[in-house]
Protein backbone atom coordinates (compact mmCIF):
# COMPACT_ATOMS: atom_id res chain seq x y z
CA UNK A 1 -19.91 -151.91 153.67
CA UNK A 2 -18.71 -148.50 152.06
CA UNK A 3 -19.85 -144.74 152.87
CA UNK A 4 -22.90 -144.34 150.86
CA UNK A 5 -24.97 -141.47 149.82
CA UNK A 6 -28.91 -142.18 150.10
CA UNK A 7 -31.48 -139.93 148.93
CA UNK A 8 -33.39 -138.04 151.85
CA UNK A 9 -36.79 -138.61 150.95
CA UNK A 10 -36.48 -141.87 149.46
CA UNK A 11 -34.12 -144.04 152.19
CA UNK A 12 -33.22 -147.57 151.47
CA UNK A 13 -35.18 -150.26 154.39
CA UNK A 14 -31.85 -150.33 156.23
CA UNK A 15 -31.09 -146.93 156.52
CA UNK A 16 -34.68 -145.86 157.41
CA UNK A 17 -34.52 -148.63 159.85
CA UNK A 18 -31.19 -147.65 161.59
CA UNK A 19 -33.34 -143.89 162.01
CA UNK A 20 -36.06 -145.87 163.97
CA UNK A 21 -34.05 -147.60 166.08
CA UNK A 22 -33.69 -145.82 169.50
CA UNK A 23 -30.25 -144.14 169.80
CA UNK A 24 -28.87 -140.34 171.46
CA UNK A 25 -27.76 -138.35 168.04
CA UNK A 26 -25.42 -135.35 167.69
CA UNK A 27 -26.74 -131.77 166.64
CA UNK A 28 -23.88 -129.38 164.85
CA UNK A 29 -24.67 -125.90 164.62
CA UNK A 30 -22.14 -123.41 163.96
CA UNK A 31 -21.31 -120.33 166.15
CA UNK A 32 -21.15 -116.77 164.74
CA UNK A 33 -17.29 -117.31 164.61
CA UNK A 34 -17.51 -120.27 162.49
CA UNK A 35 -16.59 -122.79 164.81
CA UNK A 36 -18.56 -126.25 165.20
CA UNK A 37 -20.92 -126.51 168.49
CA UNK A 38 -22.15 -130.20 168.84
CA UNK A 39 -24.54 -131.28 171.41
CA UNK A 40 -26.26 -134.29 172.28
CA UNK A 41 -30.02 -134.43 170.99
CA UNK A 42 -32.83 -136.68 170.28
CA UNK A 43 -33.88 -136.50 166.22
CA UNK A 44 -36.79 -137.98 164.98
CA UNK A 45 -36.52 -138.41 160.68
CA UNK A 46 -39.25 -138.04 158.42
CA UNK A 47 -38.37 -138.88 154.86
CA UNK A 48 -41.89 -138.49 153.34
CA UNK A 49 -41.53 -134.47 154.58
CA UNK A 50 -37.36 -134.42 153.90
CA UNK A 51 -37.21 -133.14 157.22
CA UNK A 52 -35.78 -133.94 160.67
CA UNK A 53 -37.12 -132.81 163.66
CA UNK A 54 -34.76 -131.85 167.36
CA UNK A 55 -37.23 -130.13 169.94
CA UNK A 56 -35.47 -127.82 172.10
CA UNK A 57 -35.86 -124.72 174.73
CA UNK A 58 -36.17 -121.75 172.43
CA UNK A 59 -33.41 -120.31 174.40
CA UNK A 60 -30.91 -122.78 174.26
CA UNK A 61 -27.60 -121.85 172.51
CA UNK A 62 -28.37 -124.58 169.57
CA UNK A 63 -32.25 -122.80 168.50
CA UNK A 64 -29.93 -119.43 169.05
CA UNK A 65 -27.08 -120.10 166.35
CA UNK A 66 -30.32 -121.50 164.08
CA UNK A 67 -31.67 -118.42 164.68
CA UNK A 68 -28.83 -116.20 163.64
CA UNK A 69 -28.67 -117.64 160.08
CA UNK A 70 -31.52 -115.68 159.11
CA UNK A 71 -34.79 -116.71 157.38
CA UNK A 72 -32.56 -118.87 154.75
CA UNK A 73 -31.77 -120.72 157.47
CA UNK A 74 -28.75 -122.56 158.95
CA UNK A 75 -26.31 -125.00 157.30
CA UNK A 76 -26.60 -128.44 160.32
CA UNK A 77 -25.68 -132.22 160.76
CA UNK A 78 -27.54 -134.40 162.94
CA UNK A 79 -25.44 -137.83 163.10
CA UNK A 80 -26.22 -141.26 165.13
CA UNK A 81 -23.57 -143.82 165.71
CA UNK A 82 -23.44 -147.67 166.80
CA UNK A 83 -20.61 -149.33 166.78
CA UNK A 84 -19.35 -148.91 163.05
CA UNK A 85 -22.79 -148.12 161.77
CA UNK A 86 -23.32 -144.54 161.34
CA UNK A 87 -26.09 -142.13 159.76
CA UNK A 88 -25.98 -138.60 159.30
CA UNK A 89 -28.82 -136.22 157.64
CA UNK A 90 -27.77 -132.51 156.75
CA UNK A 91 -29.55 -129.52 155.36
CA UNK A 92 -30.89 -125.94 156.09
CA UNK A 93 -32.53 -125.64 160.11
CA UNK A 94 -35.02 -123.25 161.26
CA UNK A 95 -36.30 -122.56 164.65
CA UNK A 96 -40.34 -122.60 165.13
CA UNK A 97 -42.26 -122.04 167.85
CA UNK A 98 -45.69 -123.19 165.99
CA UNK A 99 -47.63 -125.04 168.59
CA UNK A 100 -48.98 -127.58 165.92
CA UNK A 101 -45.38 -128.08 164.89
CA UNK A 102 -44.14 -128.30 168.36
CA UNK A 103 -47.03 -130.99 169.20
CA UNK A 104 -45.51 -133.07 165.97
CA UNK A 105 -42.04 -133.06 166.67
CA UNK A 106 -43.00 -134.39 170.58
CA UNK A 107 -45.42 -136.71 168.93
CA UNK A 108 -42.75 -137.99 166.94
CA UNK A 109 -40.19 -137.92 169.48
CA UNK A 110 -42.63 -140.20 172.20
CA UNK A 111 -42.76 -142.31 169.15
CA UNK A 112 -38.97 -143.16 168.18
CA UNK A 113 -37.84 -143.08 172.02
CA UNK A 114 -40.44 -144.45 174.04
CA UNK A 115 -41.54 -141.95 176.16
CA UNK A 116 -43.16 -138.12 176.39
CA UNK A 117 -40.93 -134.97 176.49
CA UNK A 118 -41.12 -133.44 179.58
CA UNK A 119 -43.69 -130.28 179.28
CA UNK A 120 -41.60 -127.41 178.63
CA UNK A 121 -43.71 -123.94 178.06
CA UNK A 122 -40.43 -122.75 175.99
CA UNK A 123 -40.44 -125.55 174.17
CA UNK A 124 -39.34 -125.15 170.33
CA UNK A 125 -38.71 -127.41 167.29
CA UNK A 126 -35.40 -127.10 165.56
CA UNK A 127 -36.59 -128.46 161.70
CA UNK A 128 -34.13 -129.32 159.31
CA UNK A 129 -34.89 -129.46 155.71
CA UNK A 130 -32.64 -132.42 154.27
CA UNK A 131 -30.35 -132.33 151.47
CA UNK A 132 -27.81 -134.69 151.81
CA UNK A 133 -27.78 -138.24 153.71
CA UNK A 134 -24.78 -140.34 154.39
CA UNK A 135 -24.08 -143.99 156.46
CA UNK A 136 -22.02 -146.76 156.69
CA UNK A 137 -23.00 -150.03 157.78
C-alpha cells in the first residue's frame, strides 16, 4: 500500500484503528537552533477534537521548545511505527497546565495503553492541533 494523506478529523477505520492500537510513538520538537529533538512518548489521538494529546513534566526539554514558539504555537510530528506500517499526525503544539485538560489527556492515555500515569504534581499536556496526517500500510 502507498503513502497516503488522510484527513485529521475524519480518519479512514484502518488508520484510526492503527492510533488505538497500543504502541511507544516519537515526539519531534525543534530546538531554538533549528535542529530536530525526538523523544519517545505515549500519544493518545482524538480526531473528533483534531487534536493529539502527549502528557509530560512541564519542565521537560520537549513542553520547553513548545513553549518557546510562542502563543502561535510550535510546528511537531508525533509518528508510530510497526513493522512497515507507519502513522504520523503533525500540526501546531501548545503546552497547558489546565488541570481539566491534564485529567483528559491521562484519561485518555489509561485508555489507549492500559494503565494510569504515574501521579506527577508537574504534570502537563503537550496538545497538538492537527493539520496534516500521513501512513503507510
Amino acid at each position: 500500500m502507498a503513502t497516503h494523506s488522510v484527513d485529521p478529523g475524519s480518519p479512514d477505520a484502518l488508520y484510526l484503528r492503527f492510533w488505538r492500537e497500543r504502541h511507544l510513538c516519537t515526539l519531534t520538537t525543534l530546538r531554538a537552533d533549528g535542529s530536530p529533538h525526538v523523544v519517545p512518548v505515549g500519544v493518545t489521538y482524538d480526531p473528533g477534537a483534531r487534536l493529539a494529546r502527549v502528557i509530560t513534566d512541564k519542565a521537560s526539554a520537549k513542553a520547553g521548545h513548545v513553549a518557546a514558539a510562542g502563543p502561535e504555537g510550535a510546528r511537531v510530528a508525533v509518528c508510530q511505527v510497526d513493522g512497515r506500517r507507519w502513522a504520523t499526525l503533525e500540526g501546531r503544539a501548545r503546552v497547558s497546565t489546565d488541570p481539566e485538560r491534564i485529567a483528559e489527556a491521562e484519561r485518555r492515555y489509561a485508555e489507549r495503553y492500559g494503565r494510569t500515569p504515574r501521579p506527577n504534581p508537574s504534570r502537563a499536556v503537550i496538545e497538538i492541533a492537527l493539520t496534516r496526517a500521513l501512513g503507510h500500510g
